[in-house]
C-alpha atoms as a PDB file:
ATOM      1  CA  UNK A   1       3.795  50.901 -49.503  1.00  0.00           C
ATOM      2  CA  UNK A   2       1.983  47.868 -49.739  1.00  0.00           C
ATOM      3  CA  UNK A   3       4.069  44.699 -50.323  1.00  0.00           C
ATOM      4  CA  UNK A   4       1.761  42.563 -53.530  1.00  0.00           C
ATOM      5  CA  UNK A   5      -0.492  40.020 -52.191  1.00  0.00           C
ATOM      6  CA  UNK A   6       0.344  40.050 -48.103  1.00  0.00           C
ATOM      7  CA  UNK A   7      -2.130  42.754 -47.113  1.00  0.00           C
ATOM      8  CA  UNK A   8      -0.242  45.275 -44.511  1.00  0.00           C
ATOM      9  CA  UNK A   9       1.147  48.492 -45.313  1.00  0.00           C
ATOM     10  CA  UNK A  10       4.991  48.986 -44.156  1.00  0.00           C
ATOM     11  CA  UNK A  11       6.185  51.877 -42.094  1.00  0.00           C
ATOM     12  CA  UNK A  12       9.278  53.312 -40.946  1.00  0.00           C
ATOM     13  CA  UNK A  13       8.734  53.614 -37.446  1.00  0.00           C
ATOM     14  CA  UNK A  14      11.719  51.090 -37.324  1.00  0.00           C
ATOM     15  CA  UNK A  15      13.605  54.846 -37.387  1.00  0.00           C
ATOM     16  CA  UNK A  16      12.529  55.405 -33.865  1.00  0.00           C
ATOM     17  CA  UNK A  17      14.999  52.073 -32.688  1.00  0.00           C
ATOM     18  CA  UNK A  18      18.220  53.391 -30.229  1.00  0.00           C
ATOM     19  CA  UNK A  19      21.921  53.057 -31.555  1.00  0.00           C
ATOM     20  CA  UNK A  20      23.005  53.326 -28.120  1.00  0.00           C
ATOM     21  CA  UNK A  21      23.927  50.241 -25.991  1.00  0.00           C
ATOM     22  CA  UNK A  22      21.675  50.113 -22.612  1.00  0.00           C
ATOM     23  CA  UNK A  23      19.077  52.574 -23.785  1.00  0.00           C
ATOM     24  CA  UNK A  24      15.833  51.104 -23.275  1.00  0.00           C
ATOM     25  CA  UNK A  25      14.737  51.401 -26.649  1.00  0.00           C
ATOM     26  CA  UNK A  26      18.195  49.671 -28.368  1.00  0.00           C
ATOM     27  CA  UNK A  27      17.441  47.958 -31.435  1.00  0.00           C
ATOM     28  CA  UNK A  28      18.007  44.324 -30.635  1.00  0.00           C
ATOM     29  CA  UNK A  29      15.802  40.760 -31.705  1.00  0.00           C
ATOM     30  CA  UNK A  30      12.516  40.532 -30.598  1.00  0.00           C
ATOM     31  CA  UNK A  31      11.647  44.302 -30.302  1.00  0.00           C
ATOM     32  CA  UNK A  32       9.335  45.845 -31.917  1.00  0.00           C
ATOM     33  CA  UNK A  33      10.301  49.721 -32.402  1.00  0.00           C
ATOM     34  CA  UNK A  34       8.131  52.554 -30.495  1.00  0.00           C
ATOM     35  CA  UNK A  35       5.308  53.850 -32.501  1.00  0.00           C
ATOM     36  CA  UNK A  36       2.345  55.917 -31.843  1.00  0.00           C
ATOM     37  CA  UNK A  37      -0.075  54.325 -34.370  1.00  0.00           C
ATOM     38  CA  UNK A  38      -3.894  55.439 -33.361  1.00  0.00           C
ATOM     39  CA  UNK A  39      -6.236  52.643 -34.030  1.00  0.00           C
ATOM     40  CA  UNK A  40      -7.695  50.814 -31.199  1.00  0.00           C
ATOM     41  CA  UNK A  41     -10.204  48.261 -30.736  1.00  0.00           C
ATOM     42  CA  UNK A  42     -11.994  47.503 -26.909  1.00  0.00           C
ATOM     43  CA  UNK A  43     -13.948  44.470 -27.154  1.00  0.00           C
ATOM     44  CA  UNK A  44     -16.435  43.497 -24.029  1.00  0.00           C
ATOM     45  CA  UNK A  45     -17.371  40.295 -23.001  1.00  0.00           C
ATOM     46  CA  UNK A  46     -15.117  38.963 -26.289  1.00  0.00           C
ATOM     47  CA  UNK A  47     -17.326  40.939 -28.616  1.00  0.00           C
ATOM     48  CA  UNK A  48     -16.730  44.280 -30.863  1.00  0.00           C
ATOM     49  CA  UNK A  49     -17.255  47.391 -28.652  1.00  0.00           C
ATOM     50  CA  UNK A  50     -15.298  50.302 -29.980  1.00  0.00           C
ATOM     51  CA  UNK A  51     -13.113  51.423 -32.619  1.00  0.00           C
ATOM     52  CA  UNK A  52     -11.595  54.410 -31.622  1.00  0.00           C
ATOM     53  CA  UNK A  53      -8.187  56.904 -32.289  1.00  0.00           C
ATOM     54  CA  UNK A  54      -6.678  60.021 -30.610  1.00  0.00           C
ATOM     55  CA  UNK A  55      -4.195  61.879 -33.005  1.00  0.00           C
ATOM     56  CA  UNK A  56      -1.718  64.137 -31.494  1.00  0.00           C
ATOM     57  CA  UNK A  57       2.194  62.113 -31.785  1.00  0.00           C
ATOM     58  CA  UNK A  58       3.190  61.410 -28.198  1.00  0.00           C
ATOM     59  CA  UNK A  59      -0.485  62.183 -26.664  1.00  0.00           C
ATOM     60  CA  UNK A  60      -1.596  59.411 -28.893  1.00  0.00           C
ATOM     61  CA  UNK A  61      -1.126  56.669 -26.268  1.00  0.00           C
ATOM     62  CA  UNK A  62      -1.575  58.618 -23.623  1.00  0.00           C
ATOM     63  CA  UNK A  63      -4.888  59.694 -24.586  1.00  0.00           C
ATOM     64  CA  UNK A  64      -6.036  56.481 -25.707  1.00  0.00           C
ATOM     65  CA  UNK A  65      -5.328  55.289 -22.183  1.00  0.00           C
ATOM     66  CA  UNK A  66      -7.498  58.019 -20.687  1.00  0.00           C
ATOM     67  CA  UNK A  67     -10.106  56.974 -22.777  1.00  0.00           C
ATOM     68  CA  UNK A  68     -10.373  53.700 -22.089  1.00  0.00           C
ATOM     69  CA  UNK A  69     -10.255  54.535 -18.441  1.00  0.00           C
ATOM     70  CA  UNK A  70     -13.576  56.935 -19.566  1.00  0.00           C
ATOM     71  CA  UNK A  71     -15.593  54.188 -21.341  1.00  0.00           C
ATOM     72  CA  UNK A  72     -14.310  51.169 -18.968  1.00  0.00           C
ATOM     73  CA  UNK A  73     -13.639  52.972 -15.212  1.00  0.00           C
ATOM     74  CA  UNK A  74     -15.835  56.442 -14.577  1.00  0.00           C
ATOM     75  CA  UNK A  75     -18.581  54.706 -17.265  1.00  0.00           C
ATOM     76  CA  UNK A  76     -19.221  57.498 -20.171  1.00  0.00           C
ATOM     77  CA  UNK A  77     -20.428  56.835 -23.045  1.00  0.00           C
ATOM     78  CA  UNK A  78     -18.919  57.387 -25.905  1.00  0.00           C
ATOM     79  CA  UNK A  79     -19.259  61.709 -26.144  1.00  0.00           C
ATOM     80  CA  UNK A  80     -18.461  62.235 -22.804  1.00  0.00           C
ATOM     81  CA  UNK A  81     -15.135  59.875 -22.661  1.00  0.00           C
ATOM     82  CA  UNK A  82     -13.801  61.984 -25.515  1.00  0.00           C
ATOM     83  CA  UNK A  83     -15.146  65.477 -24.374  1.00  0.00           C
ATOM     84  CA  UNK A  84     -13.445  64.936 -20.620  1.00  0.00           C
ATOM     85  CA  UNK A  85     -10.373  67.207 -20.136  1.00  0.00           C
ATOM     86  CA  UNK A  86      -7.117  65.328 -20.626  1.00  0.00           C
ATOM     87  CA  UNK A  87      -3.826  65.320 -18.946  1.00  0.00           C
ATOM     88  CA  UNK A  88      -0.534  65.279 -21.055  1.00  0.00           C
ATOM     89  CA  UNK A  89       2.916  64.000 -19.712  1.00  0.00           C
ATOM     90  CA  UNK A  90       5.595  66.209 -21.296  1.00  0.00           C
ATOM     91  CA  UNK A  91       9.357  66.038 -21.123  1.00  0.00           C
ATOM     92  CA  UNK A  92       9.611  62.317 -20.953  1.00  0.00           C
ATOM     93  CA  UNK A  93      12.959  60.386 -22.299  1.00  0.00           C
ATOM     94  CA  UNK A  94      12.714  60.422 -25.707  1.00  0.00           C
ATOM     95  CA  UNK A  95      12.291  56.999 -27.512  1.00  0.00           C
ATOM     96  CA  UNK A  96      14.662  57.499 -30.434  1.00  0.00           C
ATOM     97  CA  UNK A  97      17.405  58.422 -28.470  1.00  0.00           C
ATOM     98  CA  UNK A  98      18.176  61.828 -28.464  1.00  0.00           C
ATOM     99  CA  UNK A  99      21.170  62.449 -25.840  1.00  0.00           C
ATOM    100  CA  UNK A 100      18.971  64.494 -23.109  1.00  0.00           C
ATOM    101  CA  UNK A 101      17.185  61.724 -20.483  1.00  0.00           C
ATOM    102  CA  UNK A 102      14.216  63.112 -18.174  1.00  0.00           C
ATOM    103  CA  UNK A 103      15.478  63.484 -14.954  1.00  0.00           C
ATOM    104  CA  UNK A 104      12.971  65.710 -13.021  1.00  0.00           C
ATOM    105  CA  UNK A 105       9.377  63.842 -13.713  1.00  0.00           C
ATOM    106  CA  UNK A 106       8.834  65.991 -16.190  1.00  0.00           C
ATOM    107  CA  UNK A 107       5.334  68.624 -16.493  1.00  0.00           C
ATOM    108  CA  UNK A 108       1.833  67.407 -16.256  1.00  0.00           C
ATOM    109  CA  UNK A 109      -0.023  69.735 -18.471  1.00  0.00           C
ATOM    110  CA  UNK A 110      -3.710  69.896 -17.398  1.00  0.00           C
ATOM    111  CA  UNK A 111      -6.503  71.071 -19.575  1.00  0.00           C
ATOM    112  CA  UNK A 112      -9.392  73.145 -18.433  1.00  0.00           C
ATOM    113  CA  UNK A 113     -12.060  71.683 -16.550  1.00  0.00           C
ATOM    114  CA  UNK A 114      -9.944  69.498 -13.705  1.00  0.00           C
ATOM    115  CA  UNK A 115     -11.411  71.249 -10.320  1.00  0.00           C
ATOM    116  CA  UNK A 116      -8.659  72.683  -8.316  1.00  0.00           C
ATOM    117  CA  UNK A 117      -8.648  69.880  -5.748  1.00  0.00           C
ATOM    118  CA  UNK A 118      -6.679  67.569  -9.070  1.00  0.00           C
ATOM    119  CA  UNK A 119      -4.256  70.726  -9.041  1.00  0.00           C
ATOM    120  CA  UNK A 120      -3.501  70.742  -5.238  1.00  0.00           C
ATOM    121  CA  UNK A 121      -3.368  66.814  -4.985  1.00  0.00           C
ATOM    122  CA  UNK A 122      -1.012  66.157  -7.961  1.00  0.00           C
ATOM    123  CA  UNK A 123       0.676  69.107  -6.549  1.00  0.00           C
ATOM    124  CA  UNK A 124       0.723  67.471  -3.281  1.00  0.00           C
ATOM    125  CA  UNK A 125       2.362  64.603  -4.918  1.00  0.00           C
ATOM    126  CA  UNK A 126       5.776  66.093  -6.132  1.00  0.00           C
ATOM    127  CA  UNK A 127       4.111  66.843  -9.962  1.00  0.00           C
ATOM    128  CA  UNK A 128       5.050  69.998 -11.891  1.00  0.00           C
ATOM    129  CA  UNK A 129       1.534  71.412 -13.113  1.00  0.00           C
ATOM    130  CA  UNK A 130       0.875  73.733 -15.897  1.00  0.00           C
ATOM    131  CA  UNK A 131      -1.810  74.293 -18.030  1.00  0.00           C
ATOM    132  CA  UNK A 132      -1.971  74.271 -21.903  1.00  0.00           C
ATOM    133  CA  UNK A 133      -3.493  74.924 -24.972  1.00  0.00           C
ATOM    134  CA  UNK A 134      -3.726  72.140 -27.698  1.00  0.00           C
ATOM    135  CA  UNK A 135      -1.519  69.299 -26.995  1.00  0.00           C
ATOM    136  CA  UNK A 136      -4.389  67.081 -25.599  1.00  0.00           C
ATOM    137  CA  UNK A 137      -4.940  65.221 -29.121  1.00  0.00           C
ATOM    138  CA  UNK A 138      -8.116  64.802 -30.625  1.00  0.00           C
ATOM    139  CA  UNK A 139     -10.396  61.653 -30.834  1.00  0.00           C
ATOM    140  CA  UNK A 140     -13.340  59.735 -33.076  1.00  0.00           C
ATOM    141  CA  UNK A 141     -14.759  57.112 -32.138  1.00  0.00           C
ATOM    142  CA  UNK A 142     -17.823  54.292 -33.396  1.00  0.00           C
ATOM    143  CA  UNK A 143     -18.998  51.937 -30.278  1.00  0.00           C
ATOM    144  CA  UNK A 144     -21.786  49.029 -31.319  1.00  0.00           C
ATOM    145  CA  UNK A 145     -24.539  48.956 -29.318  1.00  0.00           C
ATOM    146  CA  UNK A 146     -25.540  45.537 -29.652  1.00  0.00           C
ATOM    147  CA  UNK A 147     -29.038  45.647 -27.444  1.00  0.00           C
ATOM    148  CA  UNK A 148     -30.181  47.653 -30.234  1.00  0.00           C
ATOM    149  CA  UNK A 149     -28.338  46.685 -33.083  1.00  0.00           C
ATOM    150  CA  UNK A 150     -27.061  50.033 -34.039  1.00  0.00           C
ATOM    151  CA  UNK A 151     -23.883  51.957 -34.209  1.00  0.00           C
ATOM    152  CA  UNK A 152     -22.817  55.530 -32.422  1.00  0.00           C
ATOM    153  CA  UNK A 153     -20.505  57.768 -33.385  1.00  0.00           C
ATOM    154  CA  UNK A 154     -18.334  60.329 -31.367  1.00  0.00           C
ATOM    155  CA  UNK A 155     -16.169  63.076 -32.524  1.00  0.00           C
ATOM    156  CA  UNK A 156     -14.744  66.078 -30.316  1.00  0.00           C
ATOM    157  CA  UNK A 157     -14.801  69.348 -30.406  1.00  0.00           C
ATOM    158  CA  UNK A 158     -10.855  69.758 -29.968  1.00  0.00           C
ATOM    159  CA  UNK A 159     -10.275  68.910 -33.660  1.00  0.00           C
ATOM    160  CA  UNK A 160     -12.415  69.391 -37.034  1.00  0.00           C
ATOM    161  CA  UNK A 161     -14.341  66.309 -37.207  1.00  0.00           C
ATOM    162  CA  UNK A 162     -18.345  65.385 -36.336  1.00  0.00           C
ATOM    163  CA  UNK A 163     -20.204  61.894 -35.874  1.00  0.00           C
ATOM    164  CA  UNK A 164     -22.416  61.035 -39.087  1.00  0.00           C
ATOM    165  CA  UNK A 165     -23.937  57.813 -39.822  1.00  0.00           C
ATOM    166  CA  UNK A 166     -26.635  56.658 -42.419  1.00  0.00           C
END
């Protein structure tokens, strides 16, 4: 729905507010509710970079924090940060409430291509592993190259999707 003449769209994430004095996610002033909306926008130097999104519910900002850490930290461009395997937290607290409450760290579910080294070390480190299929979202993205005064596309291979421009 789109309220007449103020240009945004509602939603209902307000659903996902808690009931329940003390959890972290109680509906009180000044909060906004937990969502996993997947646009995002990375400017550089305060200019347009990239306009990205990673569907895939709770991987959504989990994924777009991997990669940003692609683009901005190990440097790959646009294909590669999206085509790099992906970790996925799993058994976290739930935001809307529901009565069970991680209390064992929960799994990190690796997908193929992390060298076994990752698997020892976050082993190493008190993490469950385990390895899955699917859950790792899946991404588009459009990055301005402003040297050259085009645009480039991305799209991975983990959903339908491809990069086309004109």
């Amino acid at each position: 729905m789109t309220p007449p003449g103020l240009g945004f769209i509602l939603q209902n994430r307000g659903e996902q507010f808690v009931l329940r004095e003390g959890h972290p996610n109680v509906f009180e002033p000044a909060k906004r509710p937990f969502h996993t909306i997947i646009p995002a926008f990375i400017t550089r130097d305060g200019a347009p970079w990239v306009s990205f999104g990673l569907m895939g519910g709770a991987m959504q900002p989990q994924g777009h924090v991997q990669i940003v850490m692609n683009l901005v930290d190990f440097g790959m461009n646009l294909q590669e940060a999206g085509d790099a395997p992906r970790i996925h937290h799993d058994g976290s607290t739930e935001p809307a409430g529901q009565v069970v409450e991680m209390a064992d760290g929960g799994v990190l579910n690796l997908e193929s291509g992390f060298p076994y080294e990752t698997f020892r070390e976050l082993t190493k480190m008190g993490h469950r592993i385990q390895t899955a299929v699917g859950p790792f979202g899946g991404y588009q993205a459009i990055a301005l190259d402003a040297a050259n005064g085009v645009y480039v596309g991305a799209s991975e291979s983990r959903k339908d999707g491809h990069a086309a421009g004109y």
